[in-house]
Protein backbone atom coordinates (compact mmCIF):
# COMPACT_ATOMS: atom_id res chain seq x y z
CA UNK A 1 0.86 49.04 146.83
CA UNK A 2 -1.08 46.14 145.28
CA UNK A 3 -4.36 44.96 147.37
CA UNK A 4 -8.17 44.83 145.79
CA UNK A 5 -9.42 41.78 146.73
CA UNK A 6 -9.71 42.02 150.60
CA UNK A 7 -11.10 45.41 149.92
CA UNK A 8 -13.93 43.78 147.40
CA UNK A 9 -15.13 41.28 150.07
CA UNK A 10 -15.51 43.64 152.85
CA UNK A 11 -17.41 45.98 150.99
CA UNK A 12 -19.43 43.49 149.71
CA UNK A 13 -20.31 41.15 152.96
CA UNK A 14 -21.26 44.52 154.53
CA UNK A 15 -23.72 45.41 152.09
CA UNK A 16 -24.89 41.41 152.12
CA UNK A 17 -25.33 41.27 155.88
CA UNK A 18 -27.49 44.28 155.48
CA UNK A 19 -29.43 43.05 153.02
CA UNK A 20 -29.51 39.24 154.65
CA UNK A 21 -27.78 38.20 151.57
CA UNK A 22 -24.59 36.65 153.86
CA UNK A 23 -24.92 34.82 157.08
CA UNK A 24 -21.45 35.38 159.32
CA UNK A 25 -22.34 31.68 160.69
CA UNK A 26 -21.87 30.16 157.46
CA UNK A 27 -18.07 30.58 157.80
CA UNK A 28 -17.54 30.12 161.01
CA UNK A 29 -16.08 26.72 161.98
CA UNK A 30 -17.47 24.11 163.81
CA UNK A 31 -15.25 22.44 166.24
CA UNK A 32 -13.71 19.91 163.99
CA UNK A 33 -13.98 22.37 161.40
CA UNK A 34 -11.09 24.21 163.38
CA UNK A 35 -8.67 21.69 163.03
CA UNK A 36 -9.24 20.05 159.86
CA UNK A 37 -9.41 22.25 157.10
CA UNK A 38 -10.79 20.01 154.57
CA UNK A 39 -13.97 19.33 156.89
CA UNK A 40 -14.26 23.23 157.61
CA UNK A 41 -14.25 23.78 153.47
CA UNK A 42 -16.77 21.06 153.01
CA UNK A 43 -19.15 22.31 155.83
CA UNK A 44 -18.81 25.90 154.76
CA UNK A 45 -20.03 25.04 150.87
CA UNK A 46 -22.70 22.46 151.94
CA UNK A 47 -24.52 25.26 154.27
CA UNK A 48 -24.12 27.44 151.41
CA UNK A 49 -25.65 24.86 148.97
CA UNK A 50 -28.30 24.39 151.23
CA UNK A 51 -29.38 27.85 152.00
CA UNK A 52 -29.24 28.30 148.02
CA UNK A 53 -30.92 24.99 147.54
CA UNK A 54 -33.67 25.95 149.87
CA UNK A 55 -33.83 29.66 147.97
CA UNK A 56 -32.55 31.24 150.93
CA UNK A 57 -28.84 32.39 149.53
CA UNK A 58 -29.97 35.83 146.89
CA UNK A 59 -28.13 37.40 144.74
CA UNK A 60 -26.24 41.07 144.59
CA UNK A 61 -25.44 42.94 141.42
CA UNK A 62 -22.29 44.42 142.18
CA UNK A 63 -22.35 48.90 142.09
CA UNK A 64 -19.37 50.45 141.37
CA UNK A 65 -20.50 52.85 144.64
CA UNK A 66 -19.85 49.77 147.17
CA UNK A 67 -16.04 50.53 146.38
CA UNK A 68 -16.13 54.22 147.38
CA UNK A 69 -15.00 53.46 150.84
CA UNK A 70 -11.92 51.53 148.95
CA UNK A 71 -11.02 54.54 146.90
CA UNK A 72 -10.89 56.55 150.27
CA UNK A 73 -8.48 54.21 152.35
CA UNK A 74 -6.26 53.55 149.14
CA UNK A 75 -6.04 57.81 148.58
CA UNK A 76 -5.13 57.90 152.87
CA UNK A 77 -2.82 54.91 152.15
CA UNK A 78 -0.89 56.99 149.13
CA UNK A 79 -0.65 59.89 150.65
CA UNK A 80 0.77 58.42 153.87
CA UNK A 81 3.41 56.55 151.68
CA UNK A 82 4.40 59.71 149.78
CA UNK A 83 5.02 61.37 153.24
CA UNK A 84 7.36 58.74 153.96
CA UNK A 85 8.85 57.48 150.64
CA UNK A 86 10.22 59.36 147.68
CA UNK A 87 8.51 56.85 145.50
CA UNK A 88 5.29 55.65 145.71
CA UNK A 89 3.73 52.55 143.46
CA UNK A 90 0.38 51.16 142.43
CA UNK A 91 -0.05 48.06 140.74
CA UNK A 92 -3.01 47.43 139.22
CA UNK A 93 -5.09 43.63 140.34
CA UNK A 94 -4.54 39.99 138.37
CA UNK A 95 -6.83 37.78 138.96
CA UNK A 96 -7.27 34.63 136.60
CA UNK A 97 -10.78 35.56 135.79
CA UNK A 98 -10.90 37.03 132.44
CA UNK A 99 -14.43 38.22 130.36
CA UNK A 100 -12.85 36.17 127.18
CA UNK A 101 -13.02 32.95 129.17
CA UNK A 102 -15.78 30.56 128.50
CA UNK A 103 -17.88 30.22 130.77
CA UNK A 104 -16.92 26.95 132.12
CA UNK A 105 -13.17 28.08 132.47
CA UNK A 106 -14.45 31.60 134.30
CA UNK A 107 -16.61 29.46 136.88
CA UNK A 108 -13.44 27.80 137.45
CA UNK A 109 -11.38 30.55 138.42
CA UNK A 110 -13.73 32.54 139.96
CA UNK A 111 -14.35 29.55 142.69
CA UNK A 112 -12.50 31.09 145.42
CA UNK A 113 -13.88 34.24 144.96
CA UNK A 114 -17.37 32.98 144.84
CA UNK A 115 -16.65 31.35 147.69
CA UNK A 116 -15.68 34.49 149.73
CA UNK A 117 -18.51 36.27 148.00
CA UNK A 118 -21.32 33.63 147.54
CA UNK A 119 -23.88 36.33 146.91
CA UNK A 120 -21.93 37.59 143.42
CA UNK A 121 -21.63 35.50 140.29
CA UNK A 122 -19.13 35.78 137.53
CA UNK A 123 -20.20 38.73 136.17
CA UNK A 124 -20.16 40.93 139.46
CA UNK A 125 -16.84 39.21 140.04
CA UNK A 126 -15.52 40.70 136.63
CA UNK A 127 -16.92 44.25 137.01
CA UNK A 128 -16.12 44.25 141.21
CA UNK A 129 -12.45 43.72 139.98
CA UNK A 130 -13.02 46.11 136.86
CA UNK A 131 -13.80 48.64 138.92
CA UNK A 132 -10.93 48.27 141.65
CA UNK A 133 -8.47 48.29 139.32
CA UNK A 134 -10.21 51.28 137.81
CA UNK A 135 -9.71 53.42 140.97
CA UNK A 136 -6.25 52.25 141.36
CA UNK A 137 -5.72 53.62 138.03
CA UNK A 138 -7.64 56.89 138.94
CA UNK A 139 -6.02 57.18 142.45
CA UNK A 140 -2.66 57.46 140.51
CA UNK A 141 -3.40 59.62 138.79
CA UNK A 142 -4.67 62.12 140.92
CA UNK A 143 -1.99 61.64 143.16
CA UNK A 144 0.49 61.15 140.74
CA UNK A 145 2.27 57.94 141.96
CA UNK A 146 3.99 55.27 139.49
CA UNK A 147 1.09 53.45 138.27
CA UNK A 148 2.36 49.87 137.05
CA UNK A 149 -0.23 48.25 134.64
CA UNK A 150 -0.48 45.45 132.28
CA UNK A 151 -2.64 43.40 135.13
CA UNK A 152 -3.76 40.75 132.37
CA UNK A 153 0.26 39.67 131.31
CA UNK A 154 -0.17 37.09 133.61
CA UNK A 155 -1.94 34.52 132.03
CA UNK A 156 -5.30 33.51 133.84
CA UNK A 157 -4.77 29.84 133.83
CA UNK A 158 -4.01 27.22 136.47
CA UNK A 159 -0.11 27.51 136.10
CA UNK A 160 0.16 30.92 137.05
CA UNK A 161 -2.69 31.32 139.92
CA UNK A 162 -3.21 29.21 142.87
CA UNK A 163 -6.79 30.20 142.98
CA UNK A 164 -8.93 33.27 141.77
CA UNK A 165 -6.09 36.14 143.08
CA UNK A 166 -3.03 33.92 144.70
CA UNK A 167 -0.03 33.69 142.83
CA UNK A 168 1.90 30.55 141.96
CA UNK A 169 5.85 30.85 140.78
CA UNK A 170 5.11 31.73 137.17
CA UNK A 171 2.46 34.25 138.33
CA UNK A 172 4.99 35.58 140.47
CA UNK A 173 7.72 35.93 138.33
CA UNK A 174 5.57 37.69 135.50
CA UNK A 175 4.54 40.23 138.43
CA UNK A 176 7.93 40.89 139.03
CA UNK A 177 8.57 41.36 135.43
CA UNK A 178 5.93 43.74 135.49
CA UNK A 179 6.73 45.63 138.22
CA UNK A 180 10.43 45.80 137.65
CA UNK A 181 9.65 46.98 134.02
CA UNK A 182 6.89 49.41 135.77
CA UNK A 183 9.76 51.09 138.23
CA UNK A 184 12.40 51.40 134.84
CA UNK A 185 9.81 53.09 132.83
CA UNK A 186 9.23 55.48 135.18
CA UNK A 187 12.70 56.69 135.61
């Protein structure tokens, strides 16, 4: 079982709709913007520019308690599995945003998730997937599935992500590596 990130934004728009931090409209598509992808990207970051522009577009610190609800469905989601399978795995989250990059480098990588979560910055980025991977950890344990670690062996660099969470080939590979070496450990 590896997923953190859909769980993150979720949690998060829900809490920024409530707050009137995060505007469903500014993601929706316009007409062209359903067809061409490029204008849909272009319209979605200019209405967030403007609204932040304007000093409509705030900012929430991320709380570690806006992931409880993740914690729940990933504990449900285990103990389904272990009535079905006689081994159960958790993988903790790569992303290629790292607290040792500088801070041009983490703006960089984070730009996807920012995008998806324009109410965070880098730092709320870094402790929202902190903290995931943090209850993946504890959710092994107290369940006491295979936990397979070693999240930052991937290197957080352009080669081996896509964007802030997608894989390329290398990224792959390595989480393969992982994994496998994960699943042997464990035997």
């Amino acid at each position: 079982i590896y997923h953190a990130t859909n769980d993150l934004v979720v949690e998060s728009r829900r809490r920024a709709l409530a707050l009137g931090l995060y505007r469903l409209e500014e993601h929706a598509p316009s007409r062209l913007g359903e067809h061409w992808l490029s204008y849909y990207l272009v319209q979605k970051n200019l209405r967030h520019l403007l609204r932040r522009d304007a000093g409509e577009a705030g900012h929430m610190p991320f709380e570690p308690a806006l992931l409880e609800p993740f914690r729940r469905r990933l504990t449900e989601l285990v103990q389904a599995a272990q009535a079905r399978a006689s081994v159960v795995v958790l993988v903790t989250f790569a992303t290629q945003l790292r607290a040792d990059q500088p801070p041009e480098v983490q703006r960089a990588a984070a730009a996807s998730s920012l995008g998806y979560m324009p109410f965070f910055d880098v730092p709320d980025l870094l402790a929202g997937y902190a903290e995931a991977n943090r209850i993946v950890r504890a959710v092994a344990a107290e369940t006491g599935v295979v936990l397979v670690e070693g999240e930052e062996s991937i290197p957080g660099d352009g080669e081996h992500f896509a964007d802030t969470v997608h894989l390329r080939d290398p990224g792959l590979a390595l989480q393969a590596e992982r994994v496998t070496r994960g699943l042997l450990d464990s035997a």
